[in-house]
Structures are given as C-alpha cells and as structure tokens.
C-alpha atoms as a PDB file:
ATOM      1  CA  UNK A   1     -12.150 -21.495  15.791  1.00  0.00           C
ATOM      2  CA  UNK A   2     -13.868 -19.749  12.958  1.00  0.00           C
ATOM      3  CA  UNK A   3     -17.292 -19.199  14.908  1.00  0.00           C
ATOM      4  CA  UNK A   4     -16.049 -17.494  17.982  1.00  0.00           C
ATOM      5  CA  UNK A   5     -13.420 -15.518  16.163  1.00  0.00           C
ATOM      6  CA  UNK A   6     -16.046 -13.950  14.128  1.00  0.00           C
ATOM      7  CA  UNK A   7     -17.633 -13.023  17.108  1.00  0.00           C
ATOM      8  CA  UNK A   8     -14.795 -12.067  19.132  1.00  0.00           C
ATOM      9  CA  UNK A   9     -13.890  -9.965  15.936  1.00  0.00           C
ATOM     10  CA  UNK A  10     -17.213  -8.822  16.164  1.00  0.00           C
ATOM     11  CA  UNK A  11     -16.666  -7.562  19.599  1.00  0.00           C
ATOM     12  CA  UNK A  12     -13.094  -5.944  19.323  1.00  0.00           C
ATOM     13  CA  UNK A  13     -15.063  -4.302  16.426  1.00  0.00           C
ATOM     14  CA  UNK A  14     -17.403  -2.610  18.733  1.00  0.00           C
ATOM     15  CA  UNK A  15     -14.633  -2.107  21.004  1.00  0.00           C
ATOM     16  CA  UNK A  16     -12.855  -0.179  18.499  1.00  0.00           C
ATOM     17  CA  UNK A  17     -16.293   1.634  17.852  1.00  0.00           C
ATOM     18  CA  UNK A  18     -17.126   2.675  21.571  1.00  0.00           C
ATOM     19  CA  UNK A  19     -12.921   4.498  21.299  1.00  0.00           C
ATOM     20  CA  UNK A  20     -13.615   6.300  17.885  1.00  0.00           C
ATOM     21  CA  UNK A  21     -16.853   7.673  18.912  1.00  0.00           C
ATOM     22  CA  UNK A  22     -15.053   9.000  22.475  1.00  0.00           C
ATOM     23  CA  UNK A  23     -12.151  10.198  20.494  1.00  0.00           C
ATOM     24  CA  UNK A  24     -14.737  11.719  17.140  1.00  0.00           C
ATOM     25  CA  UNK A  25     -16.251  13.489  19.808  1.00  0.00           C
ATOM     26  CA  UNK A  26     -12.863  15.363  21.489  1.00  0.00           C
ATOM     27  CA  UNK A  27     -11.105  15.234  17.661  1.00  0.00           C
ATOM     28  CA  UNK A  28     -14.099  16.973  15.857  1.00  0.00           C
ATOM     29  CA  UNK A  29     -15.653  18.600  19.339  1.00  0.00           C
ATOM     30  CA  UNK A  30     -12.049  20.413  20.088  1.00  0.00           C
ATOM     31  CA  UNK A  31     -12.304  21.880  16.381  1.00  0.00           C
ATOM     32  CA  UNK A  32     -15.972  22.115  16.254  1.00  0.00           C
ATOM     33  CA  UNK A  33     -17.966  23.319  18.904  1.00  0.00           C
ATOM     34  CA  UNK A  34     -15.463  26.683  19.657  1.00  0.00           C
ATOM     35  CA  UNK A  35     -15.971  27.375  15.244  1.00  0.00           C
ATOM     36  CA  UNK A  36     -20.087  26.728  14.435  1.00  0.00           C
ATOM     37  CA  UNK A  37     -20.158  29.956  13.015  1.00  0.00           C
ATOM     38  CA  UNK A  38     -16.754  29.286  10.771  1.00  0.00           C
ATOM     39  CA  UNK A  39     -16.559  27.960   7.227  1.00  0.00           C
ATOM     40  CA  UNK A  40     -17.131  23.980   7.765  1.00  0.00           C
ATOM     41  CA  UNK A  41     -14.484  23.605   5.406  1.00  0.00           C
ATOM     42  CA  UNK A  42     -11.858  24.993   7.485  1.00  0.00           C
ATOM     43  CA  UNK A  43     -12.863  22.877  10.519  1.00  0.00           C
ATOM     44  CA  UNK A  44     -12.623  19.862   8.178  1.00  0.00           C
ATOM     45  CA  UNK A  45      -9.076  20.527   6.838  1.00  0.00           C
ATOM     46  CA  UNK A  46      -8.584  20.364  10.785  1.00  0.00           C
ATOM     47  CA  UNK A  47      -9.922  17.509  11.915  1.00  0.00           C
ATOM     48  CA  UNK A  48      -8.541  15.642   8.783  1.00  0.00           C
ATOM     49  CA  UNK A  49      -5.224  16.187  10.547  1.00  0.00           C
ATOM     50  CA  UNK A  50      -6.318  13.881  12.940  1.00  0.00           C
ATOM     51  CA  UNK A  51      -8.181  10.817  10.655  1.00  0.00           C
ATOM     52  CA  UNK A  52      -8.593  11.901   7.079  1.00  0.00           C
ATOM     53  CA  UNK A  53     -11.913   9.905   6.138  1.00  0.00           C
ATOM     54  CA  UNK A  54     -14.050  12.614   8.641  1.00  0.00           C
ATOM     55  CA  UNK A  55     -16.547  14.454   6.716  1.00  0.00           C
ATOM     56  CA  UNK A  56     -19.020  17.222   6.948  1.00  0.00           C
ATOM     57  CA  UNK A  57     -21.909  14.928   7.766  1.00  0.00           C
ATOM     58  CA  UNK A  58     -19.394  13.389  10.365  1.00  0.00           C
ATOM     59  CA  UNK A  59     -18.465  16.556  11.803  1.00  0.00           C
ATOM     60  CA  UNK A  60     -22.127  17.948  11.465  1.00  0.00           C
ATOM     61  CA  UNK A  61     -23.563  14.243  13.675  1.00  0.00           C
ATOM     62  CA  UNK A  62     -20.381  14.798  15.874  1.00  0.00           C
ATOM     63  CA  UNK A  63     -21.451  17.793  17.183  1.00  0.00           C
ATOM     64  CA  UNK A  64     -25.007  17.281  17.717  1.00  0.00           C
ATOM     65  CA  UNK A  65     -23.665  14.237  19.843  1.00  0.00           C
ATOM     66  CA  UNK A  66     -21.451  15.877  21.855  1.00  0.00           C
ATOM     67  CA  UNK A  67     -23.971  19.011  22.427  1.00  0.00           C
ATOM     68  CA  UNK A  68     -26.527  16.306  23.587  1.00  0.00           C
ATOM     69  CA  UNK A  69     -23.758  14.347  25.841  1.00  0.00           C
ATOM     70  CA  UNK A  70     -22.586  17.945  27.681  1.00  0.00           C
ATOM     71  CA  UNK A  71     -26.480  18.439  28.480  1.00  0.00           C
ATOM     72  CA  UNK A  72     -26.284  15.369  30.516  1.00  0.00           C
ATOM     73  CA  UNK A  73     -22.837  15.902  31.994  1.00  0.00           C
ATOM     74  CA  UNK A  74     -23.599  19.284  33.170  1.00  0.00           C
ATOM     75  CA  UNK A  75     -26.927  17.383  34.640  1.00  0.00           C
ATOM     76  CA  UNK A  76     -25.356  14.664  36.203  1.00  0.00           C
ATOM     77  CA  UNK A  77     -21.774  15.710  37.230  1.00  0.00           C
ATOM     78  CA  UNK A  78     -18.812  13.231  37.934  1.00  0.00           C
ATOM     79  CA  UNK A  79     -15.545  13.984  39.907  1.00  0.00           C
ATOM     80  CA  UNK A  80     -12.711  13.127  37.273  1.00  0.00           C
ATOM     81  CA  UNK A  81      -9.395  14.450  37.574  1.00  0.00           C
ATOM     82  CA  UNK A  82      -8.302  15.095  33.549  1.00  0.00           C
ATOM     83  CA  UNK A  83      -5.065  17.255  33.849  1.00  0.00           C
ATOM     84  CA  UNK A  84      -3.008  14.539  32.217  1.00  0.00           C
ATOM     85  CA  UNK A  85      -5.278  13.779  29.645  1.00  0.00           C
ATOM     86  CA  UNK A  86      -5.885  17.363  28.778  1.00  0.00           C
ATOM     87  CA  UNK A  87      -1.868  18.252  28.617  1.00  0.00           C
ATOM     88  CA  UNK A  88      -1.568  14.924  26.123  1.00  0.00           C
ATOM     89  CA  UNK A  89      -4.396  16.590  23.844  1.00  0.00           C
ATOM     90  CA  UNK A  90      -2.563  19.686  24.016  1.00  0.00           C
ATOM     91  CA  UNK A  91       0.130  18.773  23.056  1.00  0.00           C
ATOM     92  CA  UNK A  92      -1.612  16.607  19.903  1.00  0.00           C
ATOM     93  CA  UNK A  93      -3.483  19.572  18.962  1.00  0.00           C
ATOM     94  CA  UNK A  94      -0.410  21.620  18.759  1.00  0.00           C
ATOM     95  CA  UNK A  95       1.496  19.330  16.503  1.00  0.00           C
ATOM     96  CA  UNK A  96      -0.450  20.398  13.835  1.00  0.00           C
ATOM     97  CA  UNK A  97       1.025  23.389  13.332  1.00  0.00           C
ATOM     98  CA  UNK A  98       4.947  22.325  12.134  1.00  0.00           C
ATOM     99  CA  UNK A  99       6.095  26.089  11.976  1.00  0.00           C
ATOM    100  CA  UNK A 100       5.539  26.394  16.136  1.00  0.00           C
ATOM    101  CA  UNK A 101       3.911  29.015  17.869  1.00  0.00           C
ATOM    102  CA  UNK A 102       3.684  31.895  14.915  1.00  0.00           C
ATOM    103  CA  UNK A 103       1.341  29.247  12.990  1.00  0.00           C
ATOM    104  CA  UNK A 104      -0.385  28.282  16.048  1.00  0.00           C
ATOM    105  CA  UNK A 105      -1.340  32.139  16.600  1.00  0.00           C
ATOM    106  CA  UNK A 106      -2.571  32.612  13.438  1.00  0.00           C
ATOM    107  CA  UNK A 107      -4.384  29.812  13.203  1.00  0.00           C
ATOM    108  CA  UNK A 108      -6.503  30.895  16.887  1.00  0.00           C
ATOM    109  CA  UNK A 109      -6.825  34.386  15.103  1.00  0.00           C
ATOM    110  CA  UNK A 110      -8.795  32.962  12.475  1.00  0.00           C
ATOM    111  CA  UNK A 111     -10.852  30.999  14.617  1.00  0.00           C
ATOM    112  CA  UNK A 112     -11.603  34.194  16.784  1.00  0.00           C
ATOM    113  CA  UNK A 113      -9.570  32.054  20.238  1.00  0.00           C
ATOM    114  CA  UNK A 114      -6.898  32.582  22.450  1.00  0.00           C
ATOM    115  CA  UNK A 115      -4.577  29.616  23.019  1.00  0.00           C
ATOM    116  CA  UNK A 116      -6.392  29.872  26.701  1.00  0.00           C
ATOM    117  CA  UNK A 117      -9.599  29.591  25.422  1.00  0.00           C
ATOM    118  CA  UNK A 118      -8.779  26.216  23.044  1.00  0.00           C
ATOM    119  CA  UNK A 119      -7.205  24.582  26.062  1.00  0.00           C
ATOM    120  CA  UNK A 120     -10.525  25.079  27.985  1.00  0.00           C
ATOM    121  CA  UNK A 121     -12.348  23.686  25.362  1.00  0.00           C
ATOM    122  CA  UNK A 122      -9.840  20.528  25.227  1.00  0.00           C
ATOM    123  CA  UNK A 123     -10.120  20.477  29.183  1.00  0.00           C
ATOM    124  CA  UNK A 124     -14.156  20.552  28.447  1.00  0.00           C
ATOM    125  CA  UNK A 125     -14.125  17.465  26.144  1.00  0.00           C
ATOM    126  CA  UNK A 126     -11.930  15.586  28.256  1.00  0.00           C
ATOM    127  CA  UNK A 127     -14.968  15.807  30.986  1.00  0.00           C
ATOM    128  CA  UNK A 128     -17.372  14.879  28.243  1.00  0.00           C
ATOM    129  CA  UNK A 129     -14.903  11.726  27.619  1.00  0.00           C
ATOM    130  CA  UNK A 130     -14.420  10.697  31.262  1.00  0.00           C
ATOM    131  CA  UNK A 131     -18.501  10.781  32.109  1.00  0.00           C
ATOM    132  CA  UNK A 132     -18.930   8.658  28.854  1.00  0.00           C
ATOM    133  CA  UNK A 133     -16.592   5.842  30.173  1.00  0.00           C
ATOM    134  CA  UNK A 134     -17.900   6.428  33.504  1.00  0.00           C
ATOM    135  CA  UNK A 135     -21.205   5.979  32.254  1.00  0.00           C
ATOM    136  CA  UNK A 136     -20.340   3.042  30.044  1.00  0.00           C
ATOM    137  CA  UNK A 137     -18.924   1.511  33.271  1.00  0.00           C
ATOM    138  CA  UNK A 138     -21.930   1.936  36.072  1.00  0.00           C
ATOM    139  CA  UNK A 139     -23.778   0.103  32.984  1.00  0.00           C
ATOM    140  CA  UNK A 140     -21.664  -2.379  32.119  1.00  0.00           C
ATOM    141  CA  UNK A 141     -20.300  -4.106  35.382  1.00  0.00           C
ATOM    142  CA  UNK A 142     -17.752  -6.336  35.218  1.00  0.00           C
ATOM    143  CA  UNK A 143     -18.597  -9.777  34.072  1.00  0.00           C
ATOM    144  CA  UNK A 144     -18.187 -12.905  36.643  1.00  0.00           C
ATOM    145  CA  UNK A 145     -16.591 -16.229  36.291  1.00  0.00           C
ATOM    146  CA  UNK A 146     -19.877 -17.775  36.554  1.00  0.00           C
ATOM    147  CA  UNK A 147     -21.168 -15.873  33.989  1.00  0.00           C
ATOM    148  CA  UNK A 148     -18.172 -16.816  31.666  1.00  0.00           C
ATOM    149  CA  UNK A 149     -18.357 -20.281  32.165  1.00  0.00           C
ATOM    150  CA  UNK A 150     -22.135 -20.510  31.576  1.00  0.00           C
ATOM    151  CA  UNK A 151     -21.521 -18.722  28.379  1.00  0.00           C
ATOM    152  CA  UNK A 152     -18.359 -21.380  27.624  1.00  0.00           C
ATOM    153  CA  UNK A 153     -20.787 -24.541  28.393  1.00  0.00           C
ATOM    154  CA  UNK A 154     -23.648 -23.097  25.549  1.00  0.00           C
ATOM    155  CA  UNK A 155     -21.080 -22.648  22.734  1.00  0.00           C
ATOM    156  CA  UNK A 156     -18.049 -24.607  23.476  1.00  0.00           C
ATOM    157  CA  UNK A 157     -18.267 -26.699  20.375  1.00  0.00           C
ATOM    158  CA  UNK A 158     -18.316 -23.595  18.354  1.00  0.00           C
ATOM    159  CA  UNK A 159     -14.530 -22.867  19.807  1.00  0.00           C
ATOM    160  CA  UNK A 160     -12.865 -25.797  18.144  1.00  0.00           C
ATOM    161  CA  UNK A 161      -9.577 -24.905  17.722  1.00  0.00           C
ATOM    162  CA  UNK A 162      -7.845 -25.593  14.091  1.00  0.00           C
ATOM    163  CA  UNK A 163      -5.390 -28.224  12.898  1.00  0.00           C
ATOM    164  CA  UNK A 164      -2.226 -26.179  13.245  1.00  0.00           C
ATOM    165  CA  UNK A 165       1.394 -27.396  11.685  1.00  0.00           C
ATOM    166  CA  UNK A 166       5.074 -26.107  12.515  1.00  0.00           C
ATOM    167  CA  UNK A 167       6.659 -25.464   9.161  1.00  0.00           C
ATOM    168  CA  UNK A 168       9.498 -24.557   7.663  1.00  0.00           C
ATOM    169  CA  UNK A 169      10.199 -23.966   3.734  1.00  0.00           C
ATOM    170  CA  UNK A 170      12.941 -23.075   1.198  1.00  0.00           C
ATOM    171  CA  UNK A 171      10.372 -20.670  -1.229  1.00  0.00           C
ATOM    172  CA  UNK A 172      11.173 -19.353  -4.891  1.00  0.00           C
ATOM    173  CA  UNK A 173       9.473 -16.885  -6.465  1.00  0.00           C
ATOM    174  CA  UNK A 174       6.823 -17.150  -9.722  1.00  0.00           C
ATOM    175  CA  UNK A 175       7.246 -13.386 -10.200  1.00  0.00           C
ATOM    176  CA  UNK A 176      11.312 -13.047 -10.941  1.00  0.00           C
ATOM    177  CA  UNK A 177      11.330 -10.511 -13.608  1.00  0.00           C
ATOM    178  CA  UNK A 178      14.342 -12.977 -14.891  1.00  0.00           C
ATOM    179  CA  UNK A 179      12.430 -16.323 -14.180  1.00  0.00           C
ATOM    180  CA  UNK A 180       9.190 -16.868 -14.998  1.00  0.00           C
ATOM    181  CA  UNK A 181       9.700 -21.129 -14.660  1.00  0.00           C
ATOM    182  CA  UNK A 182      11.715 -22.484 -11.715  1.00  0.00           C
ATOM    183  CA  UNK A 183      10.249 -25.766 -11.969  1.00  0.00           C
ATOM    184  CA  UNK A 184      14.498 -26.682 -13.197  1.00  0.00           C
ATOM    185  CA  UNK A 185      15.751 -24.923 -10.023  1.00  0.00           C
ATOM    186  CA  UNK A 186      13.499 -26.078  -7.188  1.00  0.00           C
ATOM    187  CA  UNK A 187      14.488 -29.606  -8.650  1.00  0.00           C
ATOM    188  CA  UNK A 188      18.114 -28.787  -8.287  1.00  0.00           C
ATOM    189  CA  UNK A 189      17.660 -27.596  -4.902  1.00  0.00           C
ATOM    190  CA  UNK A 190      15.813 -30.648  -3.901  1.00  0.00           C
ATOM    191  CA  UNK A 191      18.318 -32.858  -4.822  1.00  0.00           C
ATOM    192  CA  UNK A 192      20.609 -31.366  -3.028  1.00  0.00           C
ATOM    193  CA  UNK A 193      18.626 -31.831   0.261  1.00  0.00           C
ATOM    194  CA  UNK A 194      17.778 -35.524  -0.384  1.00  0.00           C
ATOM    195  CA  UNK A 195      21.542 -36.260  -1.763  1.00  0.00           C
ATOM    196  CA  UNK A 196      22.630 -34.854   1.683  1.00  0.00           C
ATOM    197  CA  UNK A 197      25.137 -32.337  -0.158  1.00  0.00           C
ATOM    198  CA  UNK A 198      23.416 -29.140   1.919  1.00  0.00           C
ATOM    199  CA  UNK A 199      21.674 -29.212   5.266  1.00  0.00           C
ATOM    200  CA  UNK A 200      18.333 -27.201   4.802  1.00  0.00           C
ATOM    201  CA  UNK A 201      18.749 -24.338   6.959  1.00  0.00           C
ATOM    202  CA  UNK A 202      21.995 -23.680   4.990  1.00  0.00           C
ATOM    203  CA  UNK A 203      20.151 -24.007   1.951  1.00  0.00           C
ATOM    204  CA  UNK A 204      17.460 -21.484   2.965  1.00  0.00           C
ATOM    205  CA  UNK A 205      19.777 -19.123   4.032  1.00  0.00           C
ATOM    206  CA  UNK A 206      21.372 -19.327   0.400  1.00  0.00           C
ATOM    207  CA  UNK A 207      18.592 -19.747  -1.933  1.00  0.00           C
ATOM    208  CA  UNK A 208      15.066 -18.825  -0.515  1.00  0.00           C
ATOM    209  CA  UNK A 209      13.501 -15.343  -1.674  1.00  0.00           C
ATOM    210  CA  UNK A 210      11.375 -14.977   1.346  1.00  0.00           C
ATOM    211  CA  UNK A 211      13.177 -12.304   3.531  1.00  0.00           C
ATOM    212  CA  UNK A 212      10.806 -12.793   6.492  1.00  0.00           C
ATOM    213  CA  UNK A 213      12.346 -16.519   7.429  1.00  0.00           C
ATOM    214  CA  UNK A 214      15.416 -16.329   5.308  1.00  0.00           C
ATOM    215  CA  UNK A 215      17.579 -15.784   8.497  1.00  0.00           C
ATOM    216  CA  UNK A 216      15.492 -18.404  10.884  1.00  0.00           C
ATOM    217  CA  UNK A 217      15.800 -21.855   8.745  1.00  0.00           C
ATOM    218  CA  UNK A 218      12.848 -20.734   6.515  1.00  0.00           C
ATOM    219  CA  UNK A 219      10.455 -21.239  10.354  1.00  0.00           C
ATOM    220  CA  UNK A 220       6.889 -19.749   9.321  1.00  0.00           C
ATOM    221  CA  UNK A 221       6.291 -20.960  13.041  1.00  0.00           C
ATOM    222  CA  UNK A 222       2.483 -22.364  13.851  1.00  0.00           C
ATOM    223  CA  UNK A 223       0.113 -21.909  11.314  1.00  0.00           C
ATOM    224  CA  UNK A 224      -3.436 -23.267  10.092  1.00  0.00           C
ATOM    225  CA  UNK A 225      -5.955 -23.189   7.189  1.00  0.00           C
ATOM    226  CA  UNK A 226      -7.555 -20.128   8.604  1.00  0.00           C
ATOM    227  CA  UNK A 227      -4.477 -17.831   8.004  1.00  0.00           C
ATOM    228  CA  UNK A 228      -2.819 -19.220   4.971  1.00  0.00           C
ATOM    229  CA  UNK A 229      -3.373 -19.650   1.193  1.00  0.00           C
ATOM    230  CA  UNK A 230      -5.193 -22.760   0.546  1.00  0.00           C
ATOM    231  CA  UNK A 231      -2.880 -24.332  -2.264  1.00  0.00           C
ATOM    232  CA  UNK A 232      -0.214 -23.752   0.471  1.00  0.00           C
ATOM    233  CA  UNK A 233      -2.086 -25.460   3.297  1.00  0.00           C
ATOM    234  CA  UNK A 234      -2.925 -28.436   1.086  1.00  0.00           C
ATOM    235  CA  UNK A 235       0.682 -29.244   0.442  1.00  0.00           C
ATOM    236  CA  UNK A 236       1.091 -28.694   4.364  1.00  0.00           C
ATOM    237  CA  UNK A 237      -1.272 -30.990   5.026  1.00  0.00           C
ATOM    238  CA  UNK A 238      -0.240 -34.056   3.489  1.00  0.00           C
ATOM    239  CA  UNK A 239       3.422 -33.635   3.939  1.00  0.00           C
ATOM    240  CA  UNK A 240       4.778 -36.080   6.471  1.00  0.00           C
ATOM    241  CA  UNK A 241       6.337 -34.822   9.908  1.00  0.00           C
ATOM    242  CA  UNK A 242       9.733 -34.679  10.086  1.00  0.00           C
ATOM    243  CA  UNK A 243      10.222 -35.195   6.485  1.00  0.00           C
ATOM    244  CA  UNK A 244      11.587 -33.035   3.030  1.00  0.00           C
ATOM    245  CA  UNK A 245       8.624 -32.920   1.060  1.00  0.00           C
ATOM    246  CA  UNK A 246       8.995 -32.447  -2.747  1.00  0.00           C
ATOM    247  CA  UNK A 247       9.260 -29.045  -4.588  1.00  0.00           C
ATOM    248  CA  UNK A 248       4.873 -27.789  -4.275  1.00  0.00           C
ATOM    249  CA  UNK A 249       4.080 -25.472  -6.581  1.00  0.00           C
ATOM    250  CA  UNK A 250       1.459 -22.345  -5.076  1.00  0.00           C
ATOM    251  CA  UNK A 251       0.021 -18.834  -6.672  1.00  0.00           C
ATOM    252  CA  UNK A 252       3.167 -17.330  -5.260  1.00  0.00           C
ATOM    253  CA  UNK A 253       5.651 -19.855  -6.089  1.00  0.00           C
ATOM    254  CA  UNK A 254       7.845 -22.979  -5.623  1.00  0.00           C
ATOM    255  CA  UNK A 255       8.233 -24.340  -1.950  1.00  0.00           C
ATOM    256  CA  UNK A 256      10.183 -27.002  -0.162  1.00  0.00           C
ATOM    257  CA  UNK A 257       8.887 -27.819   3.118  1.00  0.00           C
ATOM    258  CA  UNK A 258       9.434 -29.406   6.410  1.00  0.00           C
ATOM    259  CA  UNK A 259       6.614 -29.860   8.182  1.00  0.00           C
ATOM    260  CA  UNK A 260       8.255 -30.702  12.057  1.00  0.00           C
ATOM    261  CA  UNK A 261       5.227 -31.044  13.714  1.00  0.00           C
ATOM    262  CA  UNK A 262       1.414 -31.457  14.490  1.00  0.00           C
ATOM    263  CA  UNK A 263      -1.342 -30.602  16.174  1.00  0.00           C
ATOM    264  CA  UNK A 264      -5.058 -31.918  15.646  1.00  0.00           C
ATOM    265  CA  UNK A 265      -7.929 -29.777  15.448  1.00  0.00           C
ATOM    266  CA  UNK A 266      -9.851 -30.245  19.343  1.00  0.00           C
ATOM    267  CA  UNK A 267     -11.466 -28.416  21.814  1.00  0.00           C
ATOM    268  CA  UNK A 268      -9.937 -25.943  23.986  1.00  0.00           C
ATOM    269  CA  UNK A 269     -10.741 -25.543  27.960  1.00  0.00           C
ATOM    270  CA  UNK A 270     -12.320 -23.192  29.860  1.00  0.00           C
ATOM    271  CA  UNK A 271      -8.853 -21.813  30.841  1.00  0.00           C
ATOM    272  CA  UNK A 272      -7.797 -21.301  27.215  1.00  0.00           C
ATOM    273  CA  UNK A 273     -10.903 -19.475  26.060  1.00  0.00           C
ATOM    274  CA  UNK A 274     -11.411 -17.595  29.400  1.00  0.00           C
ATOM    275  CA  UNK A 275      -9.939 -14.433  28.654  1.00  0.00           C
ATOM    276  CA  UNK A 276     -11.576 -13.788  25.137  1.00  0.00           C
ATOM    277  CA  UNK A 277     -14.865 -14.669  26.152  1.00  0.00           C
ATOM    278  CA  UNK A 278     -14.962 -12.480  29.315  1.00  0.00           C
ATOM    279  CA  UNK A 279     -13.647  -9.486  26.733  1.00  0.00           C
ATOM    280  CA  UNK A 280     -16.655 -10.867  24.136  1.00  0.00           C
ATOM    281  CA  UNK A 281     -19.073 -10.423  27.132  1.00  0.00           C
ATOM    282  CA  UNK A 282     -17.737  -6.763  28.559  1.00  0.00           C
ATOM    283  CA  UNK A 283     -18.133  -5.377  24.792  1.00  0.00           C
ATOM    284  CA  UNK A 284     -21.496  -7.072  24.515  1.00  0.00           C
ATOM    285  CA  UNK A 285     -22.522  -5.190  27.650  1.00  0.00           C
ATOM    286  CA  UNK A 286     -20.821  -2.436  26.729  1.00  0.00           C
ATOM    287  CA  UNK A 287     -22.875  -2.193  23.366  1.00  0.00           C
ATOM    288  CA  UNK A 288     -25.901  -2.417  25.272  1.00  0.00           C
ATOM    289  CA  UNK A 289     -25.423   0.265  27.454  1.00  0.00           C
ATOM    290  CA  UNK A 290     -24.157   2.357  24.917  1.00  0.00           C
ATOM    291  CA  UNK A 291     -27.281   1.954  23.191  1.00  0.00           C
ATOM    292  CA  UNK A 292     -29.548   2.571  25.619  1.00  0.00           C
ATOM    293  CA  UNK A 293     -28.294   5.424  26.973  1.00  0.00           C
ATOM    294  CA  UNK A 294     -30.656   8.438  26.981  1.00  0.00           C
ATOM    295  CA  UNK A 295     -27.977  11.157  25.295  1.00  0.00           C
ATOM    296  CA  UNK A 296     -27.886   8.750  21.999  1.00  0.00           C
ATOM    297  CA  UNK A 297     -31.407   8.998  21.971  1.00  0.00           C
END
C-alpha cells in the first residue's frame, strides 16, 4: 500500500500543518501581539517554552498572520463560545513560570500587563482560532460516500495491500560488548528446538535479547516489507509456515524464527479503505480552502 500511504501521509501531513499554524498563531500571538514594542528576544525565550524550533522570522510571519486574520474576524464575526478553551490556555501559559505566582508577576511587569490583560489577549486568540476552523469548515464540507467511492474506483489498484507474515523469533545480539560472534550459540540454541529438549516460547523467554517480545513467545505480531529491515524480511519470506527455520543472520543479529502464518499481498475493499480515503479527501479540501482564503493572501 505504498502509493496511498504516501498520500495519506501526505494528507495527515497537512493535517498536522492546518493545527500548528492555529496553534503558531495563539502560541506566538499570546506572547507576541501584547509585546511588539519588547526585545524580540525575550518573546522568543517565551514561545520556545512552548516548541523550541520557533524563530524570529517565525514569530515576525506569525504575527503579520494573525494581524491579517483579526482584520477579517472583526469583519465577519462568528458566535463561538471559548471559555473552556481559554481557561486550558491559561492554565498552559501559566505553567511556565515553576516558582507560581511571584514569577508570573514579574514576568507581566516586564511585559508592561496585568494578569487581566494576558487573559484577554488568550480569550482574543481563541476567537481568532475558532473563526479559522469555522472558516476552514463552511469551505470544506464534509465529503460524501459517493464522492469516496468514485475516488476508490480511479485508484484502487494503487491500494494493494502488502504480503504480511505472523512471526515469532528467538533474536541474539551482534553488538554484545562480550560477543562479537554468536554464530556457536544460535547453533546451540537451534538444536535444542529441533532435538525437542526446549519448547520455543520457553526458550525465548530464557535466551532472546529482545526485551520487547521476550515475555510474549518472541510474537513481533503482523508485519510486512514496508516496516521491517530487508535482510530480516527476506529470511521471513522464505521460511515455511508453521515451521523452525534455521539460525538467519541480519545487521542486528542472529534470529530463529517461526513464521505461523500468511497473508498474500491483494486488494482491499471499499469498506477497508473507506475511512482513510474520506480523511485523504477532507485534508485535500481542507488545503484548498486554506489556500484560498483571502487573509493568507
């Protein structure tokens, strides 16, 4: 499912996008807009609180964006009711400041506010936030069944879904301080699965170094080519079901495996697709509404 994974990456991307601009805009707004005629500096060291890659060029674009959105808020009102949003942002902003309320007030001192005045401002950007999803919404309506389906028909072939195996495996590790060649002990531990003296799930839960499936019979649960190593996935795939393959030797290490079952790479339906293709289409129509509206311009 490589094709449409890219693109429904593509589209949590922008999903992710549309939230950090909303939140960029309170985050660097809140700090921003109440200090333009503060030291920069000083209204970076704040906002860096909040997502430490922000920089002055952010902060500078950040407020021009914001200005520019609160013109057309204050143009085109909404109702929204933002208490609860406003008292969570409050209460963010005010966990900067680990010392409590002493810090707080010094702080508001040197940014010429009153604790009144910031939560006002917060209060302010929470209406800027609730008009941009409201506008992202009246421009983005929901997306139909029909629409989905059509949509499933033109690229259904690009969905095909991935051979995917249920494995298990006993693993070694090539970076032991103490070990550099196991080749000897993976044997050992081989023989004693074929020679019936251990079951494997008791032998995993003696000897395999990977604390993740240590505890659960060595179960790595479904997986495919598209989320494992390769030199991993080639010993997976030509492992027989059901049986203890011999010791396979990866970039990380020595495995025994037990491949239990398998599924061949096919199609899905509508049904199974349905839910990430309506989210692909929503952020699609979400992008293009957020670029053509008139306060990015």
């Amino acid at each position: 499912m490589d094709a449409p994974r890219l693109k429904m990456s593509r589209s949590r991307v922008w999903l992710m996008m549309t939230f950090i601009i909303v939140i960029s805009l309170i985050v660097v707004g809140s700090l921003v807009w109440q200090s333009k005629d503060r030291d920069l500096s000083q209204a970076l060291r704040d906002l860096q609180f909040r997502d430490p890659t922000i920089t002055a060029d952010t902060a500078r674009q950040s407020l021009k964006d914001l200005e520019n959105l609160r013109q057309h808020r204050l143009a085109t009102p909404i109702i929204a009711d933002v208490s609860a949003a406003s008292t969570s942002e409050c209460a963010t902003w005010q966990k900067q400041f680990p010392l409590g309320d002493a810090e707080r007030a010094q702080r508001l001192d040197l940014q010429q506010q009153s604790e009144t005045d910031m939560r006002r401002n917060i209060q302010e950007l929470q209406l800027d936030q609730a008009w941009l999803e409201h506008q992202l919404r009246e421009n983005a309506p929901p997306v139909t069944e029909a629409e989905a389906k059509a949509w499933f028909s033109q690229h259904a072939k690009s969905l095909c879904l991935p051979a995917v195996y249920r494995v298990a495996h006993l693993f070694l590790s090539r970076h032991h301080p103490k070990k550099p060649d196991r080749i000897a002990e993976i044997r050992a531990l081989h023989q004693k699965l074929i020679s019936g003296a251990m079951k494997f799930e008791s032998l995993v839960s003696k000897y395999s170094e990977d604390s993740r499936t240590q505890n659960q019979g060595g179960d790595l649960a479904w997986i495919s080519a598209t989320r494992m190593p390769a030199d991993f996935m080639n010993a997976v795939e030509k492992a027989r079901v059901g049986e203890i393959s011999a010791p396979v030797e990866t970039q990380l290490g020595w495995h025994i495996l037990l491949v239990s079952e398998r599924r061949e790479s096919r199609l899905p339906n509508f049904e199974e697709a349905r839910a990430e293709i309506i989210s692909l289409l929503e952020q699609q129509r979400r992008e293009q509404a957020w670029g053509g509206s008139a306060f990015v311009r």
